[in-house]
C-alpha atoms as a PDB file:
ATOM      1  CA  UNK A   1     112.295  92.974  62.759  1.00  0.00           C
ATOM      2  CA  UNK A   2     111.536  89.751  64.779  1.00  0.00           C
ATOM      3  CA  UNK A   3     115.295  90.493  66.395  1.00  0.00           C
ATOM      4  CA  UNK A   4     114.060  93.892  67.345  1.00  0.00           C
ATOM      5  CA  UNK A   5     110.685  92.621  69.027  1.00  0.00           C
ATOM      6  CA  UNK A   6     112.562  90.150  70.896  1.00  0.00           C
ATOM      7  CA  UNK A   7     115.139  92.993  72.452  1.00  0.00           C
ATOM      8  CA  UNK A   8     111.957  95.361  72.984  1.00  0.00           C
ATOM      9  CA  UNK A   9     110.379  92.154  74.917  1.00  0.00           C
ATOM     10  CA  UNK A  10     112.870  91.705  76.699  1.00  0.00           C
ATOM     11  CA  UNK A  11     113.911  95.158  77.704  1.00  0.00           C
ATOM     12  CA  UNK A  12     110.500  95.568  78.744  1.00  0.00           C
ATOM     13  CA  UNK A  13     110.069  92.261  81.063  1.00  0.00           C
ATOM     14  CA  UNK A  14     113.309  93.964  82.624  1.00  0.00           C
ATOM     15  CA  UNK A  15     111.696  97.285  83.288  1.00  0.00           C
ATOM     16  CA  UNK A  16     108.505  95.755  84.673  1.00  0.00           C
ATOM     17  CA  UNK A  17     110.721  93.281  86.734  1.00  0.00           C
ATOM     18  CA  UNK A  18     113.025  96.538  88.655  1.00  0.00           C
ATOM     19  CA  UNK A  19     109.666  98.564  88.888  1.00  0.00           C
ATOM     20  CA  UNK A  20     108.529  95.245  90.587  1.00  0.00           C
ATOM     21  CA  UNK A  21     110.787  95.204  92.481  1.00  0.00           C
ATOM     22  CA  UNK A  22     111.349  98.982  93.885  1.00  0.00           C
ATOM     23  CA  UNK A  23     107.702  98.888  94.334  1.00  0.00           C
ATOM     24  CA  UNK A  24     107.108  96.537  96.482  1.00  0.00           C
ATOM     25  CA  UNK A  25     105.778  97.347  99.608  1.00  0.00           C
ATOM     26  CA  UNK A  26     107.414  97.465 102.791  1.00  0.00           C
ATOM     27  CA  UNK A  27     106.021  95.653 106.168  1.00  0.00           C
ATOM     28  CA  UNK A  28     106.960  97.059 109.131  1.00  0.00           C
ATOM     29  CA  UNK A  29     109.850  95.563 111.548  1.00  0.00           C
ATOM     30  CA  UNK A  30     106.945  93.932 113.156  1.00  0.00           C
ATOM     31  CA  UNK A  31     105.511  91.515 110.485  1.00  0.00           C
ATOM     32  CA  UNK A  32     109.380  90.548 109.306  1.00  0.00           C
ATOM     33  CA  UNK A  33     110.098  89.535 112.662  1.00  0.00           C
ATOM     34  CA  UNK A  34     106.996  87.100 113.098  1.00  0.00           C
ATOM     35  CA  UNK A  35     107.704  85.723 109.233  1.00  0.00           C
ATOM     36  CA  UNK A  36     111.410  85.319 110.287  1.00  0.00           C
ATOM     37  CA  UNK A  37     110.291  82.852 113.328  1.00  0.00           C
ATOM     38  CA  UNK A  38     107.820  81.214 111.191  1.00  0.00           C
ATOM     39  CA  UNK A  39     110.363  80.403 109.166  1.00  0.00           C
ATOM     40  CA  UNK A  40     112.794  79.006 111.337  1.00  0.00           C
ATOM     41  CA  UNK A  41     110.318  76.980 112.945  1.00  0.00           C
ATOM     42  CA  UNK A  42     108.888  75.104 109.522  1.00  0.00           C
ATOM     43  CA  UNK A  43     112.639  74.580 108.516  1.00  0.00           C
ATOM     44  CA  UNK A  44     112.715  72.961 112.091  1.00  0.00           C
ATOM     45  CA  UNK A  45     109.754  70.775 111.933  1.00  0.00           C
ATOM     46  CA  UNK A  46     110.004  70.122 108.206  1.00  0.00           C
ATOM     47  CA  UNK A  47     113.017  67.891 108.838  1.00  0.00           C
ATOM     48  CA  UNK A  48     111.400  65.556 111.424  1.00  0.00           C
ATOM     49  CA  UNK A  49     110.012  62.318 110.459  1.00  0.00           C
ATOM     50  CA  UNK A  50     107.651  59.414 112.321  1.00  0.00           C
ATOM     51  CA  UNK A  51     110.257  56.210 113.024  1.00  0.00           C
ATOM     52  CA  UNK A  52     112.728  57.370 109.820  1.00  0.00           C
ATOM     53  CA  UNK A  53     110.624  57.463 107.224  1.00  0.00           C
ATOM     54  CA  UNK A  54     108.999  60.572 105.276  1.00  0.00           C
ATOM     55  CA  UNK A  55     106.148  58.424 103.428  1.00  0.00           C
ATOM     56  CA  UNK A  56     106.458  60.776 100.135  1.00  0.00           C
ATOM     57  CA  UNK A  57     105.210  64.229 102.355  1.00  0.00           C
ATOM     58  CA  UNK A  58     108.408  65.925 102.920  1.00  0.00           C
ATOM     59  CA  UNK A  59     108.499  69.348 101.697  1.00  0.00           C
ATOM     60  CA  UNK A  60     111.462  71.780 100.722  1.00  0.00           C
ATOM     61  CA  UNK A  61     111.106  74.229 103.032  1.00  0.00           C
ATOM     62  CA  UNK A  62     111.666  77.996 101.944  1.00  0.00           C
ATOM     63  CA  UNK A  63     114.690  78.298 104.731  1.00  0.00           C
ATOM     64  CA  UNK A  64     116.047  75.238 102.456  1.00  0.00           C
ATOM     65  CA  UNK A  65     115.996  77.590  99.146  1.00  0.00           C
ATOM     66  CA  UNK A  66     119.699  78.471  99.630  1.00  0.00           C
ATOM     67  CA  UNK A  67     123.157  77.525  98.502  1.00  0.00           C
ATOM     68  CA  UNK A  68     123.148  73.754  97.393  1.00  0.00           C
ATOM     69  CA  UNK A  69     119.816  74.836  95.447  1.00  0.00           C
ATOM     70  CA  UNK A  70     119.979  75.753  92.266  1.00  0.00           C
ATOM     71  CA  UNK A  71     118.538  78.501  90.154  1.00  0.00           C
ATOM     72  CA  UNK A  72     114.942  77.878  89.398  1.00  0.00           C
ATOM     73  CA  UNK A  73     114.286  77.340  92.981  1.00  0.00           C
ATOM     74  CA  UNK A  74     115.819  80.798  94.167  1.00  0.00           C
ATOM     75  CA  UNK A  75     114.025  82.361  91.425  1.00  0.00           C
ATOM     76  CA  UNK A  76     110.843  80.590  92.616  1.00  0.00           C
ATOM     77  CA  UNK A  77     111.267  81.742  96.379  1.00  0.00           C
ATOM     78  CA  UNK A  78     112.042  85.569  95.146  1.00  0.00           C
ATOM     79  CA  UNK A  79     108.655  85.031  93.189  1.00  0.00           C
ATOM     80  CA  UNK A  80     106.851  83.094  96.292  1.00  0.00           C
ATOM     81  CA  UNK A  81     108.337  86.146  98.696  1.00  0.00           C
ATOM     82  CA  UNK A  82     106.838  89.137  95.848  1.00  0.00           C
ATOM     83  CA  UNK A  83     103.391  86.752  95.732  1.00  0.00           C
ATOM     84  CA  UNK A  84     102.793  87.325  99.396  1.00  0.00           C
ATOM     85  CA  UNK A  85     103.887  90.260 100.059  1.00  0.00           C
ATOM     86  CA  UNK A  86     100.792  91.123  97.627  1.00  0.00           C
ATOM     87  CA  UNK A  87      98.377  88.705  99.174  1.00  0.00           C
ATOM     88  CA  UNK A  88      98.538  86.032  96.336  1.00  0.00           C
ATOM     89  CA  UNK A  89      98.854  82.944  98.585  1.00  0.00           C
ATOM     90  CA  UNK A  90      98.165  80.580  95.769  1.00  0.00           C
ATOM     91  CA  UNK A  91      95.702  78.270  97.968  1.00  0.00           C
ATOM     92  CA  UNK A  92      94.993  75.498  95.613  1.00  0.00           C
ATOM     93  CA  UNK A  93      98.692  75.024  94.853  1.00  0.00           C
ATOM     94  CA  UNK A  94      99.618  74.937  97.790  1.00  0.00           C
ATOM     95  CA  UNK A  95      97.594  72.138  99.203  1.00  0.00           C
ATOM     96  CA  UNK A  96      97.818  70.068  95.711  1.00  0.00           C
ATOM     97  CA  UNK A  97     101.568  70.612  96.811  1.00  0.00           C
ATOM     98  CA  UNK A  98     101.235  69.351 100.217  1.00  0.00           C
ATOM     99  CA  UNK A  99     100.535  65.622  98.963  1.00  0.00           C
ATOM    100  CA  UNK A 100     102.898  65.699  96.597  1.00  0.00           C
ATOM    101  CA  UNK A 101     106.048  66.446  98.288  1.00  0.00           C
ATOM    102  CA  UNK A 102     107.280  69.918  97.180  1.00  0.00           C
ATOM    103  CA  UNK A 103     107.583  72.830  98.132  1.00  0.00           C
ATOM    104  CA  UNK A 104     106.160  75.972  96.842  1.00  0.00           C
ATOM    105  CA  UNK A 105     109.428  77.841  95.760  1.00  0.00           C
ATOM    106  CA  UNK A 106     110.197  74.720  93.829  1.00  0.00           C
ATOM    107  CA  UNK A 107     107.023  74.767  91.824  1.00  0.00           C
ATOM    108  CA  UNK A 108     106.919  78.177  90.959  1.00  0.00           C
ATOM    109  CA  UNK A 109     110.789  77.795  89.881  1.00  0.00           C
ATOM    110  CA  UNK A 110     109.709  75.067  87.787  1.00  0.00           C
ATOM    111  CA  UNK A 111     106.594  77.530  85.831  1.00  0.00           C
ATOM    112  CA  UNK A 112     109.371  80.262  85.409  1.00  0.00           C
ATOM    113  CA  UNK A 113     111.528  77.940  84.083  1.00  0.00           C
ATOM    114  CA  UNK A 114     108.614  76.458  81.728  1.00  0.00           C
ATOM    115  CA  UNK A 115     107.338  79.519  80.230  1.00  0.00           C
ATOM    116  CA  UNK A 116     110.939  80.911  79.586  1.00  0.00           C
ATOM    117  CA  UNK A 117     111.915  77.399  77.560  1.00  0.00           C
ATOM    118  CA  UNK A 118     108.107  77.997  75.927  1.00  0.00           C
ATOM    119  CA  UNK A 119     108.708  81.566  74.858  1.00  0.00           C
ATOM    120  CA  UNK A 120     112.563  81.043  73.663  1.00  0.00           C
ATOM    121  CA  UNK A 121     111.380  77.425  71.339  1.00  0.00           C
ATOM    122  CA  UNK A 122     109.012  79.815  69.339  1.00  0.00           C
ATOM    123  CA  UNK A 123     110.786  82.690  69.594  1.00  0.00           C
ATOM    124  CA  UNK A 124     113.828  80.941  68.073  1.00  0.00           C
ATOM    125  CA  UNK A 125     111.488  78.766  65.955  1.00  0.00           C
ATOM    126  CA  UNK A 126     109.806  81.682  64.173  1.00  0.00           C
ATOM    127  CA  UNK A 127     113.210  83.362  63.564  1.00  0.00           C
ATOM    128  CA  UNK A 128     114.618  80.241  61.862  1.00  0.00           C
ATOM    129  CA  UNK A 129     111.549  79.641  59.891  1.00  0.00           C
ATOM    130  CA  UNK A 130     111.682  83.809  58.523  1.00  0.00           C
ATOM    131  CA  UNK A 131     115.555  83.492  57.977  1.00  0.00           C
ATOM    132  CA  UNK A 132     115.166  80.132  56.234  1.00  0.00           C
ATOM    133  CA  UNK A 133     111.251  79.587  54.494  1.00  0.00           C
ATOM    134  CA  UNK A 134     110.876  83.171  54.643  1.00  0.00           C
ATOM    135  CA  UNK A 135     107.880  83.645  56.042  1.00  0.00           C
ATOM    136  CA  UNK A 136     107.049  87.135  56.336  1.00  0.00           C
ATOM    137  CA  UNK A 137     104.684  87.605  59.959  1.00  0.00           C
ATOM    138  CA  UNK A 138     103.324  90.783  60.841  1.00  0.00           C
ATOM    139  CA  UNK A 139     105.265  92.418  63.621  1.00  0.00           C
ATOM    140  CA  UNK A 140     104.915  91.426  66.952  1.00  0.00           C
ATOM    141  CA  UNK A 141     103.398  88.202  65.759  1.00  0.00           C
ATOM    142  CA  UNK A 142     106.057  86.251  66.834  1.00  0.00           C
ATOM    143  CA  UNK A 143     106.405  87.729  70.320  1.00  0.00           C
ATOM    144  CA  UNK A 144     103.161  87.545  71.075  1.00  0.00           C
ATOM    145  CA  UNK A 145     102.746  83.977  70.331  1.00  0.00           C
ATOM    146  CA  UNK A 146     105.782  83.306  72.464  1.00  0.00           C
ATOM    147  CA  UNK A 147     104.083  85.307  75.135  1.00  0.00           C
ATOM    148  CA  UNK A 148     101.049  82.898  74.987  1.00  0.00           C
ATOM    149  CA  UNK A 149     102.903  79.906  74.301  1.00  0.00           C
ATOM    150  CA  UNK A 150     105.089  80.910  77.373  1.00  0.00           C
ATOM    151  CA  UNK A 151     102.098  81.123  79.449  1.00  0.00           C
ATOM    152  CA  UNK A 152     100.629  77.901  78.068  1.00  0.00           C
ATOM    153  CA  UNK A 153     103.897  76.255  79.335  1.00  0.00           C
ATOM    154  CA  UNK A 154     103.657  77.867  82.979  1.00  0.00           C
ATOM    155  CA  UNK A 155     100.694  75.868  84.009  1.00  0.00           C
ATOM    156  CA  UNK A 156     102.104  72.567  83.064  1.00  0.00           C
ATOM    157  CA  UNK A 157     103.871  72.602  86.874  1.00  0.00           C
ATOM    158  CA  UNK A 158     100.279  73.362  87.801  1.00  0.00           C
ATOM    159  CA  UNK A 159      98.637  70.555  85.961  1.00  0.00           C
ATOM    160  CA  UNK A 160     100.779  67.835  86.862  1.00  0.00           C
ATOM    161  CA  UNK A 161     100.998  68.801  90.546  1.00  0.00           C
ATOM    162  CA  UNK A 162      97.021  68.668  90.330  1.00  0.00           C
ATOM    163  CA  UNK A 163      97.324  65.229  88.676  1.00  0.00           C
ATOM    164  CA  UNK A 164      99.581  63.237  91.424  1.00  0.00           C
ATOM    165  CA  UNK A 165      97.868  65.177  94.180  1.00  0.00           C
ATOM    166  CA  UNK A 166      94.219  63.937  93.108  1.00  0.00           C
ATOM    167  CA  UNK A 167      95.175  60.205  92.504  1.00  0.00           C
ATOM    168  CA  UNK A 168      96.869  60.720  96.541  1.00  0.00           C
ATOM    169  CA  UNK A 169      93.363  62.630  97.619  1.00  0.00           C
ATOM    170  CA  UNK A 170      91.560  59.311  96.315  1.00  0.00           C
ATOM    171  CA  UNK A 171      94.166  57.231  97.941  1.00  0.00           C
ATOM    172  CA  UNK A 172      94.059  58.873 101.382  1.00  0.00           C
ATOM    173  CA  UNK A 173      90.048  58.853 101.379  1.00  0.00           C
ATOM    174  CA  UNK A 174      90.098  55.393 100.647  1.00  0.00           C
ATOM    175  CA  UNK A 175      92.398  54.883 103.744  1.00  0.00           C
ATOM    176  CA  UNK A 176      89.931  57.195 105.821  1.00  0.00           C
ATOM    177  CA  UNK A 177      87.152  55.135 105.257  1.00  0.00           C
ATOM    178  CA  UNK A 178      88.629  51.852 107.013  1.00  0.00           C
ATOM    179  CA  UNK A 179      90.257  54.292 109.523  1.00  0.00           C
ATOM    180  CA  UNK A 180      87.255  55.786 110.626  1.00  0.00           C
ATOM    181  CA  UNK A 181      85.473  52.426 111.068  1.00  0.00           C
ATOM    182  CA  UNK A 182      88.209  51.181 113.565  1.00  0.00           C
ATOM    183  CA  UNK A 183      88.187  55.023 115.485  1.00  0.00           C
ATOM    184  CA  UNK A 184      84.427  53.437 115.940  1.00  0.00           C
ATOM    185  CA  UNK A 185      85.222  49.755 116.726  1.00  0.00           C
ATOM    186  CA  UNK A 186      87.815  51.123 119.305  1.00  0.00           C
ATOM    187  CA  UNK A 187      85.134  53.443 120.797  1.00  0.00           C
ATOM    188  CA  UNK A 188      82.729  50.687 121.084  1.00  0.00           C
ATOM    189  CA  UNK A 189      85.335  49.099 123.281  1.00  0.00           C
ATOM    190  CA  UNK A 190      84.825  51.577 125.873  1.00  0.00           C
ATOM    191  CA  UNK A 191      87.914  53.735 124.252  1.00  0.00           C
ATOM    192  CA  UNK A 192      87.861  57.493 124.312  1.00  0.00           C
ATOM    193  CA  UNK A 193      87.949  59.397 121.277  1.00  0.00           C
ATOM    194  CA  UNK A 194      91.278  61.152 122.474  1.00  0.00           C
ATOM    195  CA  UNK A 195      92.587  56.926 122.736  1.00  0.00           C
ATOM    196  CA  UNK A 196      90.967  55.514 120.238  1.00  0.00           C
ATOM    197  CA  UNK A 197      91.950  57.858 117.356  1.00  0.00           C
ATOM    198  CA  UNK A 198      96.007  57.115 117.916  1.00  0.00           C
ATOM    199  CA  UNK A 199      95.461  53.617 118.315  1.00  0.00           C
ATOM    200  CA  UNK A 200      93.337  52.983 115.141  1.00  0.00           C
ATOM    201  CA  UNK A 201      95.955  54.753 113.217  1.00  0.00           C
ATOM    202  CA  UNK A 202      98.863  52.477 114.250  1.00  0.00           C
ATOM    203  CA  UNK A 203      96.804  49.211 112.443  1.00  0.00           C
ATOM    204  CA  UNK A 204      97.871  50.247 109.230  1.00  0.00           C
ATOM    205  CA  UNK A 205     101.281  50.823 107.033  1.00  0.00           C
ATOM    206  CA  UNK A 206     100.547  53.070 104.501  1.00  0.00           C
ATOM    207  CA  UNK A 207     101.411  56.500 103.656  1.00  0.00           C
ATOM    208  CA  UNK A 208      97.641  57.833 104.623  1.00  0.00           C
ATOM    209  CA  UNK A 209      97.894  56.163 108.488  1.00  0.00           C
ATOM    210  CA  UNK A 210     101.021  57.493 108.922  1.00  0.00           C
ATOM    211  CA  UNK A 211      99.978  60.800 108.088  1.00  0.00           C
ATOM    212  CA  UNK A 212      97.385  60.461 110.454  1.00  0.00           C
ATOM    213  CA  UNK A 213      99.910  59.253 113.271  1.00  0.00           C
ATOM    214  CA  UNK A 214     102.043  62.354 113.018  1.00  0.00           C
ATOM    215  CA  UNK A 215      99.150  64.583 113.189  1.00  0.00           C
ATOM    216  CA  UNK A 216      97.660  62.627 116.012  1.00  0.00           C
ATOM    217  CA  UNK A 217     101.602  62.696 117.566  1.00  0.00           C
ATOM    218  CA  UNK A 218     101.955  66.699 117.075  1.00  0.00           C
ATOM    219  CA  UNK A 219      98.694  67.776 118.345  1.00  0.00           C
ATOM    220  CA  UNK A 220      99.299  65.356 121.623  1.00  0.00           C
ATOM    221  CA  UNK A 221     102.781  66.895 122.128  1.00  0.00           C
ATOM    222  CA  UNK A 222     101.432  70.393 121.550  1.00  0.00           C
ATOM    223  CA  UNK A 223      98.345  69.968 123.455  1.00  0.00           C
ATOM    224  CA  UNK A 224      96.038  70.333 120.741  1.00  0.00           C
ATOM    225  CA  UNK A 225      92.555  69.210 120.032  1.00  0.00           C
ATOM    226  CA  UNK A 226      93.043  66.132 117.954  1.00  0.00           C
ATOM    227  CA  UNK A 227      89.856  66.998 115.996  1.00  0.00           C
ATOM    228  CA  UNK A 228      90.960  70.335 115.586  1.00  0.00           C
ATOM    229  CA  UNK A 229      94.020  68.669 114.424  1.00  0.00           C
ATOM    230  CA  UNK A 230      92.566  66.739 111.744  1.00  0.00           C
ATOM    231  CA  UNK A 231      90.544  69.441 110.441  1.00  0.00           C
ATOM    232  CA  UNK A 232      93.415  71.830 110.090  1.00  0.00           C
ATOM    233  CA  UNK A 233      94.708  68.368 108.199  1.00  0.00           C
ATOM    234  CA  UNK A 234      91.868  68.131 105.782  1.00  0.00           C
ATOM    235  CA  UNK A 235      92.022  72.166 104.827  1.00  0.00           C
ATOM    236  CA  UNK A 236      95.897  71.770 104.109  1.00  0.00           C
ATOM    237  CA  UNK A 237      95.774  68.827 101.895  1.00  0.00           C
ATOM    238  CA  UNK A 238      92.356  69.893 100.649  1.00  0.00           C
ATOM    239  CA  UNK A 239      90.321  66.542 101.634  1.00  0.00           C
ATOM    240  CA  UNK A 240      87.117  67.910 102.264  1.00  0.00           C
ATOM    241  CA  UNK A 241      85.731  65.106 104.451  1.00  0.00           C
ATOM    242  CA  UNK A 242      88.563  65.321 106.929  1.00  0.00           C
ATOM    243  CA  UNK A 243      87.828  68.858 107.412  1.00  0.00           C
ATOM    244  CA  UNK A 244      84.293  68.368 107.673  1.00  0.00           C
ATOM    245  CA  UNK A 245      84.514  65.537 109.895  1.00  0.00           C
ATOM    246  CA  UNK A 246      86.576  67.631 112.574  1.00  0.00           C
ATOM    247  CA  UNK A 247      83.873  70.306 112.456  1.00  0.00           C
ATOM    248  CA  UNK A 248      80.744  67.897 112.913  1.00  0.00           C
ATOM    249  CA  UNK A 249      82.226  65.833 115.988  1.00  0.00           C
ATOM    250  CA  UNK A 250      83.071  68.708 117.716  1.00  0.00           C
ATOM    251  CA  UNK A 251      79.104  69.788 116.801  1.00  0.00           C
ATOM    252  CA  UNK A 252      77.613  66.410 118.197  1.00  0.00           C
ATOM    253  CA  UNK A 253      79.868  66.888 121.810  1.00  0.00           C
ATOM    254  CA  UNK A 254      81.437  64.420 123.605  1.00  0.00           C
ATOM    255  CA  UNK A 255      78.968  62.268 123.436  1.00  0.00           C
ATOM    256  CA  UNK A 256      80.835  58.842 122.437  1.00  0.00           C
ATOM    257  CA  UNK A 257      78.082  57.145 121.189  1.00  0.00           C
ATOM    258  CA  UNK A 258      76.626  60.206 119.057  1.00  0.00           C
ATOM    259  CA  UNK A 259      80.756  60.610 117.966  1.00  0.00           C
ATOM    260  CA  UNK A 260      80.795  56.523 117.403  1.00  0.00           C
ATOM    261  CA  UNK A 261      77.548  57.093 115.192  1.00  0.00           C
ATOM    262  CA  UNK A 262      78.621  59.953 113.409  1.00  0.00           C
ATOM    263  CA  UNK A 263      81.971  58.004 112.106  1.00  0.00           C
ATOM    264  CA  UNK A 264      80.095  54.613 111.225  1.00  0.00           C
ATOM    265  CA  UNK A 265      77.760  57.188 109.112  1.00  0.00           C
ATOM    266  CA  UNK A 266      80.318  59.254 107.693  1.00  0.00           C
ATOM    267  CA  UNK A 267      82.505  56.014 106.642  1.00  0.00           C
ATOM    268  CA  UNK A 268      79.740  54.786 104.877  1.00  0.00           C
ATOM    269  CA  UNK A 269      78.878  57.609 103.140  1.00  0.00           C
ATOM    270  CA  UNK A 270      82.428  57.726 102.144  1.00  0.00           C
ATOM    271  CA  UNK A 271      82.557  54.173 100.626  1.00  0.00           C
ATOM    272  CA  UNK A 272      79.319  55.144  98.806  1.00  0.00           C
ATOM    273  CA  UNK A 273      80.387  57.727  97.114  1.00  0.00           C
ATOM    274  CA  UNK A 274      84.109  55.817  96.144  1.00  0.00           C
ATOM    275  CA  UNK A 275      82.082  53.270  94.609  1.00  0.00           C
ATOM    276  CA  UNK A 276      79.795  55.756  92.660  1.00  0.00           C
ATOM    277  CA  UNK A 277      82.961  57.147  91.374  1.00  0.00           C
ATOM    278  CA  UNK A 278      84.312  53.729  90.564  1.00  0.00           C
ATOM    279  CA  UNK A 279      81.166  52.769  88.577  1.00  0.00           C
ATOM    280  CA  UNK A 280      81.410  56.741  86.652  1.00  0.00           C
ATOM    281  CA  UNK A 281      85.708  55.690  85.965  1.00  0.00           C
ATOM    282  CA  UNK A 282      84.284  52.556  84.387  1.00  0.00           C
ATOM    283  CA  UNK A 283      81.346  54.161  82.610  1.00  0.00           C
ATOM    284  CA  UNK A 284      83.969  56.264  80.916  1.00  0.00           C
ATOM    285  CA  UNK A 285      86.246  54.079  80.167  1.00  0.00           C
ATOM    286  CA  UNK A 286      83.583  51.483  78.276  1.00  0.00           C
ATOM    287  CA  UNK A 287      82.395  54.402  76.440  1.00  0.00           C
ATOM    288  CA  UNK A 288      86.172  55.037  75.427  1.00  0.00           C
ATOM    289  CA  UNK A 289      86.147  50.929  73.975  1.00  0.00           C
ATOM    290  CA  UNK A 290      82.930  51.435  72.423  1.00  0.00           C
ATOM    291  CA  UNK A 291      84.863  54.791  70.293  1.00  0.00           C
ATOM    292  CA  UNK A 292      87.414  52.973  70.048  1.00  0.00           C
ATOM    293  CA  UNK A 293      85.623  49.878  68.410  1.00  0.00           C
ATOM    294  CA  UNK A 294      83.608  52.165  66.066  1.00  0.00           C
ATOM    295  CA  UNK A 295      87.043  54.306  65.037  1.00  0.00           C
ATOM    296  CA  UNK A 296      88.370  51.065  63.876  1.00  0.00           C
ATOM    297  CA  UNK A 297      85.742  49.314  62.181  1.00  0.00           C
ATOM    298  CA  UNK A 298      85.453  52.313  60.064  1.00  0.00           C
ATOM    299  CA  UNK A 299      88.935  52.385  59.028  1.00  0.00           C
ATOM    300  CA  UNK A 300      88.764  48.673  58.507  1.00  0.00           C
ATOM    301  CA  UNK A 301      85.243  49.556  55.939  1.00  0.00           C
ATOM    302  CA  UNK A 302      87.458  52.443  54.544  1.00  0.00           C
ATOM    303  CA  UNK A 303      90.729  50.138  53.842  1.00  0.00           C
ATOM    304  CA  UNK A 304      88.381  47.347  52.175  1.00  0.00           C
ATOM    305  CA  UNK A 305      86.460  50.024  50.093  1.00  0.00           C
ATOM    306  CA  UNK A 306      89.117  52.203  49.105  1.00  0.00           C
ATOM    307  CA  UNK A 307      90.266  50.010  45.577  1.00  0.00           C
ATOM    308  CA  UNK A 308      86.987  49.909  44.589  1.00  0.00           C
ATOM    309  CA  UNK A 309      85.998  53.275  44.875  1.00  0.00           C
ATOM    310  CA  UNK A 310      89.681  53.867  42.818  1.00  0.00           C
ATOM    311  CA  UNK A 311      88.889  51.979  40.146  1.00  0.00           C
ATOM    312  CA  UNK A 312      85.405  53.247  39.526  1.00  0.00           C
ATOM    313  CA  UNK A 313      86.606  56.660  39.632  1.00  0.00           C
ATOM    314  CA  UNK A 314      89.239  55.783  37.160  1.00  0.00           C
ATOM    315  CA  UNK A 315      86.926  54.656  34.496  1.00  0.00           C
END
């Protein structure tokens, strides 16, 4: 029986994947054209670093997905190709992606590749436990625990990808902070926003000024607004205050001493609210010791009582 549900399963998954497939709908000539050029062009710029070194934000990109990759990862850009073909541009991945260094054909290779190994350990682990304990489950138990199970396993791509790419968000606003305090030293130095944005970025080492640099670097060599710039920076890698902070300069003008304000007062409100975060991390982790102190002084209580309660109940 559970052999049977597994065949029907999978003949089904089969017949939903070719319908899929022949469904799909078909842009015109047009719209392939303009995806094949922005294709080519992010496997072009996806290669190119600032002075040799990537600083952990390289990304696969989908012209990449070819014949030294393996499986999973054409799998996952067949999948990424069918997802926006139907509008499902997976948003939040994407940018929790964007700090962590992969691409998006590699991630959803990786949640394919999850929920399969999910569904086939209880699929196989039911079967073995019916042929061996025999355990007699109502049909379609099995599969539909698999099913779930499967699912369950898909999202742990998701999970850890939202994991690494929040501890780099906290990371790269602490590093926006001090950067946005030198963009105002510099401009208090008679610098010009368009001046004193590269140069404050070049101060520092890390990953987060470097990221900066390039950005600062493309939208000069492109002719871009470096604001504009930044906030098309903040809505990729999902940092809100970048995003917001490009929209409110270019609100106050060019002004350079209402800009100069503007990034003293959005720096500190910035470092406020990373040290109320700090003090909530540390709140939470006291109230962890305190459980932690209580779970152990009642197993100590329990260990000392325990032969005295045996013996009284054995009289």
């Amino acid at each position: 029986m559970i052999a049977l549900a597994v065949v029907g399963a999978g003949f089904g998954l089969a017949v939903f994947a070719l319908i899929w497939r022949l469904a799909a709908p078909r842009p015109s000539a047009l719209v392939q054209l303009g995806r094949f050029d922005a294709q080519q062009r992010a496997a072009t710029t996806s290669t190119s670093t600032l002075g040799g070194a990537t600083y952990g934000l390289t990304t696969v990109s989908r012209g990449d997905v070819g014949g030294n990759s393996w499986q999973p990862d054409r799998a996952g850009a067949l999948l990424a190709q069918a997802l926006e073909r139907r509008g499902v541009l997976l948003t939040a991945l994407r940018r929790d992606l964007a700090l962590t260094g992969h691409s998006l054909e590699w991630a959803l290779g990786r949640k394919l590749l999850a929920g399969l190994a999910g569904f086939a350990l209880v699929a196989v682990t039911a079967t073995v436990m019916q042929l061996l304990a025999g355990w007699a489950l109502p049909a379609g138990t099995p599969v539909l625990l698999a099913l779930l199970i499967g699912v369950g396993f898909s999202f742990l791509t998701d999970l850890e990808a939202h994991r690494l790419a929040s501890a780099r968000r906290r990371e790269f606003r602490r590093a926006l902070g001090a950067y946005l305090d030198l963009v105002a030293l510099e401009m208090a130095g008679s610098a010009a926003p368009n001046e004193a944005l590269p140069n404050a970025a070049r101060v520092g080492t890390g990953w987060p000024l470097a990221l900066l640099r390039d950005t600062l670097w493309r939208a000069t060599l492109s002719g871009t607004d470096p604001w504009q710039a930044l906030t098309d920076l903040g809505e990729r890698i999902g940092v809100g205050e970048l995003r917001d902070l490009g929209t409110l300069v270019r609100l106050v003008g060019r002004d350079g001493a209402r800009v100069r304000a503007t990034l003293t007062a959005r720096a500190a409100t910035m470092r406020r609210r990373e040290l109320a975060e700090a003090e909530g991390r540390a709140g939470e982790q006291e109230q962890s010791m305190r459980l932690a102190q209580v779970l152990i002084g009642f197993g100590f209580i329990t260990f000392i009582s325990y032969p005295a309660v045996v013996a009284v109940l054995m009289l």
